[in-house]
N, C-alpha and C. Protein backbone atom coordinates (compact mmCIF):
# COMPACT_ATOMS: atom_id res chain seq x y z
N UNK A 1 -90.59 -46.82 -70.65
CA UNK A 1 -89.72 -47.69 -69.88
C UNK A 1 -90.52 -48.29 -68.72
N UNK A 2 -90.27 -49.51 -68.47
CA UNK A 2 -91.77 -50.23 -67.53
C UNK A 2 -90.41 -50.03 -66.23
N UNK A 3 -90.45 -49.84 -65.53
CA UNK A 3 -89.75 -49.51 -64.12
C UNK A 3 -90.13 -50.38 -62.90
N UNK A 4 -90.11 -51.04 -62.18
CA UNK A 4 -90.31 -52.46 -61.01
C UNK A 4 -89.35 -51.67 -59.68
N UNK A 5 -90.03 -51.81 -58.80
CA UNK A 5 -89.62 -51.39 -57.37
C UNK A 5 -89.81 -52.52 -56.88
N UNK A 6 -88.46 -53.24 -56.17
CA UNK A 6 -88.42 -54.32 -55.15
C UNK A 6 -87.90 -53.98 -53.80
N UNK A 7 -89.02 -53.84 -53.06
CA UNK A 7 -88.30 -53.64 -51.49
C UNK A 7 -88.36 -54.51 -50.55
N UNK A 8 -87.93 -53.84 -49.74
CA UNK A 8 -87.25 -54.98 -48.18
C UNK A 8 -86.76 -53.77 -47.16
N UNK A 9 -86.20 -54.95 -46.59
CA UNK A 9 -85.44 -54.30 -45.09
C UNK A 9 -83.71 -54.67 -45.73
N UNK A 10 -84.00 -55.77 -46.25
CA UNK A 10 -82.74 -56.09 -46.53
C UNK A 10 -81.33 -56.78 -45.76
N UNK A 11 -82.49 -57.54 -44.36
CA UNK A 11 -81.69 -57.22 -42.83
C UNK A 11 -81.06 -58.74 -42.76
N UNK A 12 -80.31 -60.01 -43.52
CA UNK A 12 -79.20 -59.33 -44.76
C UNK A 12 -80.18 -59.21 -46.14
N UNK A 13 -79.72 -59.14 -46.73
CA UNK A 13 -80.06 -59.82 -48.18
C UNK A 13 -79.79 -60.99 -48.76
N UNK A 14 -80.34 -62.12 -48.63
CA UNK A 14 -80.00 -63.47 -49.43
C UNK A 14 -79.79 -63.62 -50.80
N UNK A 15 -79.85 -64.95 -50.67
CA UNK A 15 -79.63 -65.46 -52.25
C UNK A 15 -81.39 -65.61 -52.81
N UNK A 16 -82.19 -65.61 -52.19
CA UNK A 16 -83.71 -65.80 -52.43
C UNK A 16 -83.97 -64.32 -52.86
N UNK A 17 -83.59 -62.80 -52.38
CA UNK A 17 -83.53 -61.85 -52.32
C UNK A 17 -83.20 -61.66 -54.10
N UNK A 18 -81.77 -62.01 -54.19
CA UNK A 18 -81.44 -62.26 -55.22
C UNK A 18 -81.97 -62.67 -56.52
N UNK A 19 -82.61 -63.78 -55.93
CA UNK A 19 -83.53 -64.90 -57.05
C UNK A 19 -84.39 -63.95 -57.62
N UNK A 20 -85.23 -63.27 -56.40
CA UNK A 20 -85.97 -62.14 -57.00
C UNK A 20 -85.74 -60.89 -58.00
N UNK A 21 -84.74 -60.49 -57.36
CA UNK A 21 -84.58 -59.15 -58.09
C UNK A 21 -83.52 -59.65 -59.59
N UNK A 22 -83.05 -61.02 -59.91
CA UNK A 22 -82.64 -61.29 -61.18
C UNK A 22 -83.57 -61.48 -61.78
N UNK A 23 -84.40 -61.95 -61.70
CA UNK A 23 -85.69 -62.54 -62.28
C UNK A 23 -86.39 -61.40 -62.84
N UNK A 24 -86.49 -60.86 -62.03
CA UNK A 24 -87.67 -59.25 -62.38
C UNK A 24 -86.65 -58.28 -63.19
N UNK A 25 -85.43 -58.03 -63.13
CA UNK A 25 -84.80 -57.75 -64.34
C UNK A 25 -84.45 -58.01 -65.66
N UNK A 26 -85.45 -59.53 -66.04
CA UNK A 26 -85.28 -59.81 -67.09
C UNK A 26 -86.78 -59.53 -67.80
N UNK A 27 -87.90 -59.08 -66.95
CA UNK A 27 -89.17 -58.84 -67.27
C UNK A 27 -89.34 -57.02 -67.37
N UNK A 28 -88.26 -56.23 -66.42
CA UNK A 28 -88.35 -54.95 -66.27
C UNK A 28 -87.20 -54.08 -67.16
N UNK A 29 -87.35 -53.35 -67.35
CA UNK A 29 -86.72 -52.59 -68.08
C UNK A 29 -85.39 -52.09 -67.19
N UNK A 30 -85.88 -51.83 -65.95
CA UNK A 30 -85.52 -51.19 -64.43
C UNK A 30 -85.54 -51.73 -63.44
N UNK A 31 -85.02 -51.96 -62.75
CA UNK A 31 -85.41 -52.49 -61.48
C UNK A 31 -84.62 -51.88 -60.28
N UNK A 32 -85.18 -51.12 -59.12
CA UNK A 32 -85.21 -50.28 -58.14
C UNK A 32 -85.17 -50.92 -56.59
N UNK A 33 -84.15 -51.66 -56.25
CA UNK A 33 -84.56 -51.98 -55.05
C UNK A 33 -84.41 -50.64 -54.31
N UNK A 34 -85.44 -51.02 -53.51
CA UNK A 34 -86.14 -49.87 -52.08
C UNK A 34 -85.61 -50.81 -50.57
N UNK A 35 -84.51 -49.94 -50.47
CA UNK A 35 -83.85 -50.59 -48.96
C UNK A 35 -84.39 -49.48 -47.84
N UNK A 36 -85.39 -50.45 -47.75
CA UNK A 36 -86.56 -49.71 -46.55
C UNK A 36 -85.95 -49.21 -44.91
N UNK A 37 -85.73 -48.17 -44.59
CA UNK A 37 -85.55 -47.66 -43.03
C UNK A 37 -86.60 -47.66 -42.35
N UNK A 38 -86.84 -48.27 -41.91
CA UNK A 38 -88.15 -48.24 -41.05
C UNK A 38 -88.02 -48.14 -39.33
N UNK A 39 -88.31 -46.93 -38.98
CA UNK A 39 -87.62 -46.99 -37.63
C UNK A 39 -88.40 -47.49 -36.38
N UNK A 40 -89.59 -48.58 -36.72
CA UNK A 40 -90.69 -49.04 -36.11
C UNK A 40 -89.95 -50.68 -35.82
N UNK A 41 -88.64 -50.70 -37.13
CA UNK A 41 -88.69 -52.19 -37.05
C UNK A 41 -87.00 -52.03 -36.90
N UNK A 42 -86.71 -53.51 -35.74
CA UNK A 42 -85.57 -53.52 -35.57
C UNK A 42 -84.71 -54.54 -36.29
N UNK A 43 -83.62 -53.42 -36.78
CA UNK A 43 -82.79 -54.31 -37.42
C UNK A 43 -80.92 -54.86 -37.33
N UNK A 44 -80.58 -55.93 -37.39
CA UNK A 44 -79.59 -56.27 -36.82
C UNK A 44 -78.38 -55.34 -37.65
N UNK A 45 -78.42 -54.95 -39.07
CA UNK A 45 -77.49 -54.09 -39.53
C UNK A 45 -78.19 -53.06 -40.03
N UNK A 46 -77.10 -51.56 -39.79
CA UNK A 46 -77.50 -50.28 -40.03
C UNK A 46 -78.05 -50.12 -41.80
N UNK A 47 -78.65 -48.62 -41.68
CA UNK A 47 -79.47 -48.85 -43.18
C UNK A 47 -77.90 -48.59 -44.45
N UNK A 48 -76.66 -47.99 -43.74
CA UNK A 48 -75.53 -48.15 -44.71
C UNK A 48 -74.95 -49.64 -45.34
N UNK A 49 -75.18 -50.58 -44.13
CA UNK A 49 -74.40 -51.61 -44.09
C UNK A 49 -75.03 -52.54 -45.20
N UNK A 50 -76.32 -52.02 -44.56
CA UNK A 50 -77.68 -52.76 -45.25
C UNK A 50 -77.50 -52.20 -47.37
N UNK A 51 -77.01 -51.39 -47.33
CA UNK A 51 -77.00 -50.60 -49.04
C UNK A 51 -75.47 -51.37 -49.33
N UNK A 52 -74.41 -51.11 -48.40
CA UNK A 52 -73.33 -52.13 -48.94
C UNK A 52 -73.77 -53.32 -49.22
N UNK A 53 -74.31 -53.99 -48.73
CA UNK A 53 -74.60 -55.60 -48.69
C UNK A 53 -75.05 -55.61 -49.99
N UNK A 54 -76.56 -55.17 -50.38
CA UNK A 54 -77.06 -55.20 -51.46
C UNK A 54 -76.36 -54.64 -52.75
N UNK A 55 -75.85 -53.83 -52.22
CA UNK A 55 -74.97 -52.89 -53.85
C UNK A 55 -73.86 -54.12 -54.00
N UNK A 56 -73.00 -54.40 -53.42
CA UNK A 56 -72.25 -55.27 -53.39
C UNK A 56 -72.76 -56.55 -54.91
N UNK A 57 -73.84 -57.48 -53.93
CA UNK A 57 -74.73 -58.31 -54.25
C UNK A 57 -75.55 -58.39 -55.43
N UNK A 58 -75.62 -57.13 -55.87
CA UNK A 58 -76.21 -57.07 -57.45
C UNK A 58 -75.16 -55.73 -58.18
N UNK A 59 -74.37 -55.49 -58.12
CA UNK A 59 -73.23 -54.86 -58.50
C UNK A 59 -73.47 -55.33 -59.97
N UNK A 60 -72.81 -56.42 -60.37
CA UNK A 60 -73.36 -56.84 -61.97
C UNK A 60 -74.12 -56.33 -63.01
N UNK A 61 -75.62 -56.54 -62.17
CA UNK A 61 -76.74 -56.17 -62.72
C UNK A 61 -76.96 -54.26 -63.13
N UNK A 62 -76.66 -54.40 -64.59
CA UNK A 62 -76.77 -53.06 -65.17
C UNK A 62 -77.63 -52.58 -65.13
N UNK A 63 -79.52 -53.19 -64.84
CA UNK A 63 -80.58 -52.72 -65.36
C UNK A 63 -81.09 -52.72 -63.25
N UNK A 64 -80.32 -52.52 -62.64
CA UNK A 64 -80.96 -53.03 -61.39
C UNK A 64 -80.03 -51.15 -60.72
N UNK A 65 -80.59 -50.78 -59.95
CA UNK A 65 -80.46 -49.15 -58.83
C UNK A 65 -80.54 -49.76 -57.83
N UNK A 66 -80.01 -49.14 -56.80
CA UNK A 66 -79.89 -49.25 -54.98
C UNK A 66 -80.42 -48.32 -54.51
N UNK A 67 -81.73 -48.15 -54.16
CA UNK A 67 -82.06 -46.80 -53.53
C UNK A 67 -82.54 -47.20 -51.77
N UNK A 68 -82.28 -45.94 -50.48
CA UNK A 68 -82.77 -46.51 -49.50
C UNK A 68 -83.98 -45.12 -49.29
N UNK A 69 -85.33 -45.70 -48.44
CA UNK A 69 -86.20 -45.31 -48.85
C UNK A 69 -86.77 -45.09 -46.97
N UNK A 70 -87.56 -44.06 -46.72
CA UNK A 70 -88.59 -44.28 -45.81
C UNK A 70 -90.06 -43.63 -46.43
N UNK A 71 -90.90 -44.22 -45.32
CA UNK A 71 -92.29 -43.50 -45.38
C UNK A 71 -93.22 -44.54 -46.35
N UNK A 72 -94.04 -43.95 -47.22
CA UNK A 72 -95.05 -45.09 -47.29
C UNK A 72 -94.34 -45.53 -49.11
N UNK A 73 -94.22 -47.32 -49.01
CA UNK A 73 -94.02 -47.51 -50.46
C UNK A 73 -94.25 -46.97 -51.44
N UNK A 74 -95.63 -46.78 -52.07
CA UNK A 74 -96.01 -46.40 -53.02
C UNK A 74 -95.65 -45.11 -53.46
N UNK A 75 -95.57 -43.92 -52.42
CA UNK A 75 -94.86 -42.89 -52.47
C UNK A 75 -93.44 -42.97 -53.43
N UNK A 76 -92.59 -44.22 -52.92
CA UNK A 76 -91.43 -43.91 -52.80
C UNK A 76 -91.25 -44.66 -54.51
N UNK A 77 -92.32 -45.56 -54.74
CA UNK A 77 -92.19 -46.01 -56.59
C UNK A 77 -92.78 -45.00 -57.07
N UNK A 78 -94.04 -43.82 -56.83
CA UNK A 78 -94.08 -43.07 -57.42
C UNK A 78 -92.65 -41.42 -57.89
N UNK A 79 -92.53 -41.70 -56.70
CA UNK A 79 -90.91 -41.13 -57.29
C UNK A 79 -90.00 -41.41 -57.81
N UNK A 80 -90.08 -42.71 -58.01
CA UNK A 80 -89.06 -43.24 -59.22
C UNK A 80 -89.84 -43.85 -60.14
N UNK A 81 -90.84 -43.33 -60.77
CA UNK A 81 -91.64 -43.54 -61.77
C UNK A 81 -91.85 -44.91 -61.84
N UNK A 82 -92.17 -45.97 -61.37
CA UNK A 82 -92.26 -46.93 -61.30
C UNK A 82 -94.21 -47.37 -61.28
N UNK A 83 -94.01 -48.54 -62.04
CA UNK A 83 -95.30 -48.50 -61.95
C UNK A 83 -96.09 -50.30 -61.52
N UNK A 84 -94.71 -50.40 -60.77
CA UNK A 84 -95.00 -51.89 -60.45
C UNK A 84 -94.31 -52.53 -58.82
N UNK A 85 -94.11 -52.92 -57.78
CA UNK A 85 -94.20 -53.16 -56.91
C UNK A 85 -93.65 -55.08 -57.03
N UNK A 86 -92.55 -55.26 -56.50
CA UNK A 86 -92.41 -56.58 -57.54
C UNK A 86 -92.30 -57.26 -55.95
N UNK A 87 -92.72 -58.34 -55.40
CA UNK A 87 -93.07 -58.95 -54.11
C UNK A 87 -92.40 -60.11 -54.24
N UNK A 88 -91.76 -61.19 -53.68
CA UNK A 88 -91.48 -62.55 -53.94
C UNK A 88 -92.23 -63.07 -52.77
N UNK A 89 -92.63 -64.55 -53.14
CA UNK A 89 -93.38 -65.48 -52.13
C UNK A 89 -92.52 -66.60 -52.09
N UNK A 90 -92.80 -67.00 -50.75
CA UNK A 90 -92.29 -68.59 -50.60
C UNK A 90 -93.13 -69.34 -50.40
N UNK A 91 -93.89 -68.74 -49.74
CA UNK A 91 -95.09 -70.05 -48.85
C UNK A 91 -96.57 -69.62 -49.03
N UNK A 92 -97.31 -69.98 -48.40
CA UNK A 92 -98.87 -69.99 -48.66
C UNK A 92 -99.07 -68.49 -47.43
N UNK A 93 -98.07 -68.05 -46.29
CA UNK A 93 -97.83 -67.45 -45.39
C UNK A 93 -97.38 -66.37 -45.67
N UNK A 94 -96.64 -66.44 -47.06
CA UNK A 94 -96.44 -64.84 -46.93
C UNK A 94 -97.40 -64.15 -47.70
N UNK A 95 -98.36 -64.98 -48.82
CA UNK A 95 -99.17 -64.45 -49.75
C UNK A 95 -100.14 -63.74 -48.55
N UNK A 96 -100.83 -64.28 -47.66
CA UNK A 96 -101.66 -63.16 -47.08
C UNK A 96 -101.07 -62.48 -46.42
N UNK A 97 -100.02 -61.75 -45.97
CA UNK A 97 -99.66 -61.15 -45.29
C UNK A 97 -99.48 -59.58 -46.69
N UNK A 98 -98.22 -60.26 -47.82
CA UNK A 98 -98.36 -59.74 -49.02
C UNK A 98 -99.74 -59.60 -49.69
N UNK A 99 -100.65 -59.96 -49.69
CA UNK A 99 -101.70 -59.76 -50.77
C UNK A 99 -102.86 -58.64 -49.66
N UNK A 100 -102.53 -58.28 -48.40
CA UNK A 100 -103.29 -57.19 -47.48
C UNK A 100 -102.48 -55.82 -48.25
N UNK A 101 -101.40 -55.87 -48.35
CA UNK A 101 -100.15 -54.76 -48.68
C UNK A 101 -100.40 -54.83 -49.91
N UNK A 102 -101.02 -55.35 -50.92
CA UNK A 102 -100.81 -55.12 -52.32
C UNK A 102 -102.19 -54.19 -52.29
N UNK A 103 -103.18 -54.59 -51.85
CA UNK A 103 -104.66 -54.01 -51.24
C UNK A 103 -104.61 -52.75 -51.07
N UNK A 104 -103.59 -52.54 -49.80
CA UNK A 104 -103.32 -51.69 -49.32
C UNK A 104 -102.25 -50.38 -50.28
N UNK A 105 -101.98 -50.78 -50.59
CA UNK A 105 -101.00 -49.84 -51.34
C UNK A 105 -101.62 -49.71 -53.12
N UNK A 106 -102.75 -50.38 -53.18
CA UNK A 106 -103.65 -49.94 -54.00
C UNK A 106 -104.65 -49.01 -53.91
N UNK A 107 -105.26 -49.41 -53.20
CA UNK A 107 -106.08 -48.02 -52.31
C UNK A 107 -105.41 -46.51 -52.33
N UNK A 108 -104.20 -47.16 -52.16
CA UNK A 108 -103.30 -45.46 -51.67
C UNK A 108 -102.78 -44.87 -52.94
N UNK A 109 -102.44 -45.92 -54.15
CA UNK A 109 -102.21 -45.52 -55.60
C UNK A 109 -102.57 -46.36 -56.29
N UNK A 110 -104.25 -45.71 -57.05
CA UNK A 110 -104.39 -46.58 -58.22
C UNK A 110 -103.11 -47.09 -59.48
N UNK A 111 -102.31 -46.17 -59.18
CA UNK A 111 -101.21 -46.69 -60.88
C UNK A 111 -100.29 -47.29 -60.33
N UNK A 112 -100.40 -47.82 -59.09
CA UNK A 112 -99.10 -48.97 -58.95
C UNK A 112 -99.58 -50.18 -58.96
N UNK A 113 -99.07 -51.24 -59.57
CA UNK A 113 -99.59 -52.36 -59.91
C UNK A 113 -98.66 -53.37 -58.54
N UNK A 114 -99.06 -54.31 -58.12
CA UNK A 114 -98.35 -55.12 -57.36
C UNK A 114 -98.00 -56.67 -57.68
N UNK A 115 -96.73 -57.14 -58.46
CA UNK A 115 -96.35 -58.54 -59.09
C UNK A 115 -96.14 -59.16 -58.00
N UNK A 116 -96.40 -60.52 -58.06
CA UNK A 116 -95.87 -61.60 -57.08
C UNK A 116 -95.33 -62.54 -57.84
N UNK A 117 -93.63 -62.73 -57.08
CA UNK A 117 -93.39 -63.65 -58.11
C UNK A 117 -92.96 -65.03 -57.44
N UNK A 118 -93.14 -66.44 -57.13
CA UNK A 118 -92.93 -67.58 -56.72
C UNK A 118 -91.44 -67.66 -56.75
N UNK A 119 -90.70 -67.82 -55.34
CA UNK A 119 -89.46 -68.35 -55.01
C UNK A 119 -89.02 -69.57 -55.71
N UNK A 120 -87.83 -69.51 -56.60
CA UNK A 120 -87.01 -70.54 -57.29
C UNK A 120 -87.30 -71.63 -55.80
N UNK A 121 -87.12 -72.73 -56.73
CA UNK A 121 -87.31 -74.09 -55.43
C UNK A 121 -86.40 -74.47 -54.83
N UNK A 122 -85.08 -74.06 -54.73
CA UNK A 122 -84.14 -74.05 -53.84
C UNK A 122 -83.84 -72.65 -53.10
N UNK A 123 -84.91 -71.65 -53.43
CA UNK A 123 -84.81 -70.38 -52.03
C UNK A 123 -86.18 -70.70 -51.66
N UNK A 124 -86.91 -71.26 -51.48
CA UNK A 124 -88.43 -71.34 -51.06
C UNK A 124 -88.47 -71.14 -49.59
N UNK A 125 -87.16 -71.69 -49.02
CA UNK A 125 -87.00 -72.05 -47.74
C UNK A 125 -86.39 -70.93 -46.64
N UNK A 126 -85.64 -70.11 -47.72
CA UNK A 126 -85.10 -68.81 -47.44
C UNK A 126 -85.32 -67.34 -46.84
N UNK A 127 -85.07 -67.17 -45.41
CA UNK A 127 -85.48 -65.82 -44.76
C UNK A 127 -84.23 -64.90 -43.98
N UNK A 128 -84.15 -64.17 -44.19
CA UNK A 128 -82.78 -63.31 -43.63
C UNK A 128 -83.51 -63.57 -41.79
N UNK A 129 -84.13 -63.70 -41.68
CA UNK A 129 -84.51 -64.23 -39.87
C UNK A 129 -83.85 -65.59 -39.73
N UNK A 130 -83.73 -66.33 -40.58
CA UNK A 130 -83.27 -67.63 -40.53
C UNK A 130 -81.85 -67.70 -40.84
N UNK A 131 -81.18 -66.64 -41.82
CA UNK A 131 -79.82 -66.64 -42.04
C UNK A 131 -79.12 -66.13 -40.96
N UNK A 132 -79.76 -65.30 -40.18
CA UNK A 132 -79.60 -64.32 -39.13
C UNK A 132 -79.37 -65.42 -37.72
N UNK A 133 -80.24 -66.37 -37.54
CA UNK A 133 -80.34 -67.38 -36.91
C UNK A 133 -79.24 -68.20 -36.51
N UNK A 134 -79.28 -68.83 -37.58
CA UNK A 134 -77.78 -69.87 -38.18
C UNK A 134 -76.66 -68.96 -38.21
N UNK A 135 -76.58 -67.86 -38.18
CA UNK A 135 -75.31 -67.18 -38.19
C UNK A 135 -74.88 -67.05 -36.81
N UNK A 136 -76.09 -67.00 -35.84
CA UNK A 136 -75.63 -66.64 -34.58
C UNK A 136 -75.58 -67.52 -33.52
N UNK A 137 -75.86 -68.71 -34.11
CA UNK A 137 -75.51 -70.40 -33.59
C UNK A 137 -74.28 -70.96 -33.79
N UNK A 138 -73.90 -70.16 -35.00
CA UNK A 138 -72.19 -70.73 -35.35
C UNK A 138 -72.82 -71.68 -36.68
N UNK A 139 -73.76 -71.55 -37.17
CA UNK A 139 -73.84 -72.44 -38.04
C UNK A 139 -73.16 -71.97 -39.47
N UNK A 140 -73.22 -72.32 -40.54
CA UNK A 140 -72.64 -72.25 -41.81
C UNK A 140 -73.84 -71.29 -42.73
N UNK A 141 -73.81 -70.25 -43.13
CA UNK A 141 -74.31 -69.68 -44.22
C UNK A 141 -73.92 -69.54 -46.04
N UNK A 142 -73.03 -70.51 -45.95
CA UNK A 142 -72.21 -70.19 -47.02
C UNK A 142 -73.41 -71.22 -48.08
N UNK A 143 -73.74 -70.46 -49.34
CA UNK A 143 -74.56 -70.65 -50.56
C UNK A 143 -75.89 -70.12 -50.31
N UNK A 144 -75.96 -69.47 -48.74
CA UNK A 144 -77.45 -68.69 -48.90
C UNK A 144 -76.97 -66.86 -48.49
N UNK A 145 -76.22 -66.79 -48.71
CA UNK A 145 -75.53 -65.52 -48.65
C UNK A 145 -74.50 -64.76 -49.53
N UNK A 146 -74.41 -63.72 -50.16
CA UNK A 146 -73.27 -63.59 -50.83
C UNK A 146 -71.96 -63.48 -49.59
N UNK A 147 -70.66 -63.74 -50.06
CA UNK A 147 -69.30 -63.57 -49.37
C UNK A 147 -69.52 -62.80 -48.38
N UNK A 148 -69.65 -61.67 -49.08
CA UNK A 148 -69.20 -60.25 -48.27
C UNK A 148 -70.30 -60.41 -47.74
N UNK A 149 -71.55 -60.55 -47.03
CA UNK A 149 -72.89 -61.02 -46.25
C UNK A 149 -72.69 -61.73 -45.33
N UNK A 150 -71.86 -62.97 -45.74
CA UNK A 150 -71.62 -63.94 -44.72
C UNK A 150 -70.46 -63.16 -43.91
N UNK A 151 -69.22 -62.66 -44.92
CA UNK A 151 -68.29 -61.92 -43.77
C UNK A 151 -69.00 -60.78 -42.54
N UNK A 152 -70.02 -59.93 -43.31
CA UNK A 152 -70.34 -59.09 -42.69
C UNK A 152 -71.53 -59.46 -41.12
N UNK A 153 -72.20 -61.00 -42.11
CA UNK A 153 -72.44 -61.14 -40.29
C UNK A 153 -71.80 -61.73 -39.18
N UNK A 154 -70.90 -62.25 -39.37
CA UNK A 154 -69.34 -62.96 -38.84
C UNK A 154 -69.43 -61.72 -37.96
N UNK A 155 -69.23 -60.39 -38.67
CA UNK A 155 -68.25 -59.30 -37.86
C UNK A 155 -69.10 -59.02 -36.71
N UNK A 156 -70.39 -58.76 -37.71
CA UNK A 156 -71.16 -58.20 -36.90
C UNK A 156 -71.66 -59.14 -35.41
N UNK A 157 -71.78 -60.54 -35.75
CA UNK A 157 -72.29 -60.94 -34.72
C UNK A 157 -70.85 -61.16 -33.64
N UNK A 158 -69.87 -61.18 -34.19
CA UNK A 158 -68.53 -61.04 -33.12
C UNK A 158 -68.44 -59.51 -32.68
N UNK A 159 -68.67 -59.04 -33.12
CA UNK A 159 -68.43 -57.68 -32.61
C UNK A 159 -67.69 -56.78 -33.68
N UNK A 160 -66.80 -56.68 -34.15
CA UNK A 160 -65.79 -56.67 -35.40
C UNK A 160 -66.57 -55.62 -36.29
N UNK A 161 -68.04 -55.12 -36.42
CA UNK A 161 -68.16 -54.58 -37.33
C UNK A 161 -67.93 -53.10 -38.00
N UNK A 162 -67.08 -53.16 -39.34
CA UNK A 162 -66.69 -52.14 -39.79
C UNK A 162 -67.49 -50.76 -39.91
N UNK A 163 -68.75 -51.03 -40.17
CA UNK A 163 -70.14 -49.66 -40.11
C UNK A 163 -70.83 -49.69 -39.63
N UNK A 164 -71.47 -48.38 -38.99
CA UNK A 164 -72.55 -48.38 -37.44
C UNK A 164 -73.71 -48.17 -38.01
């Protein structure tokens, strides 16, 4: 069974997010998103809110798991037998930032392989810093967010929110 680990922060999860992890489920047998806690990095929703959002958001997808994860990646695909690391790019900006971390997390496990896969051309443009943005300007998120994403940063950025 070829197994694909896609992680993040997840801080929300978009529709580019999305793009990714449908895509790599039609190449993987499995697919594992890793909803990363990282307590170095700050994030606007908790790591629960952050697993609703996403479970929610690929709910559908039969061949796709919700797992939330700390400590070092590769660790965390070697525990779910995984033998692939699945990355999405948008720009020429995230490849080096991504291709130090593919390096890097090679070094640390020869048997994890690291995919990069090119953002559909209508999420190219797409960053949960930017949805996060526009949400807190009053602007409109609706078609780069699922529902319950857009409701949930509504709450959150009013105050309103249901999980800490």
């Amino acid at each position: 069974m070829r197994i694909g680990v896609c992680p993040g922060s997840f801080d929300p999860i978009t529709n580019g997010h999305l793009d990714i992890i449908q895509r790599s489920a039609y190449i993987y047998d499995k697919v594992i998103i890793g909803v990363a806690k990282n307590p170095t990095k700050k994030t606007l929703f908790s790591l629960d809110e952050r697993m609703v959002m996403v479970n929610d958001s690929v709910g559908k997808l039969d061949e796709v798991e919700t797992k939330s994860f700390t400590g070092l990646l590769v660790d965390f695909a070697t525990d779910q037998q995984a033998s692939v690391i699945i990355k999405g790019l948008r720009a020429v900006s995230d490849f080096e930032h991504e291709f130090q971390m593919a390096h890097l997390n090679k070094k640390l496990s020869s048997k994890i392989e690291t995919v990069f896969l090119m953002a559909s051309h209508d999420c190219m443009f797409l960053r949960s810093s930017a949805v996060k943005e526009i949400a807190m300007y009053g602007g409109s998120v609706n078609g780069l967010v699922s529902e319950l994403v857009e409701k949930m940063l509504r709450d959150k950025l009013s105050g309103k929110s249901q999980l800490a």
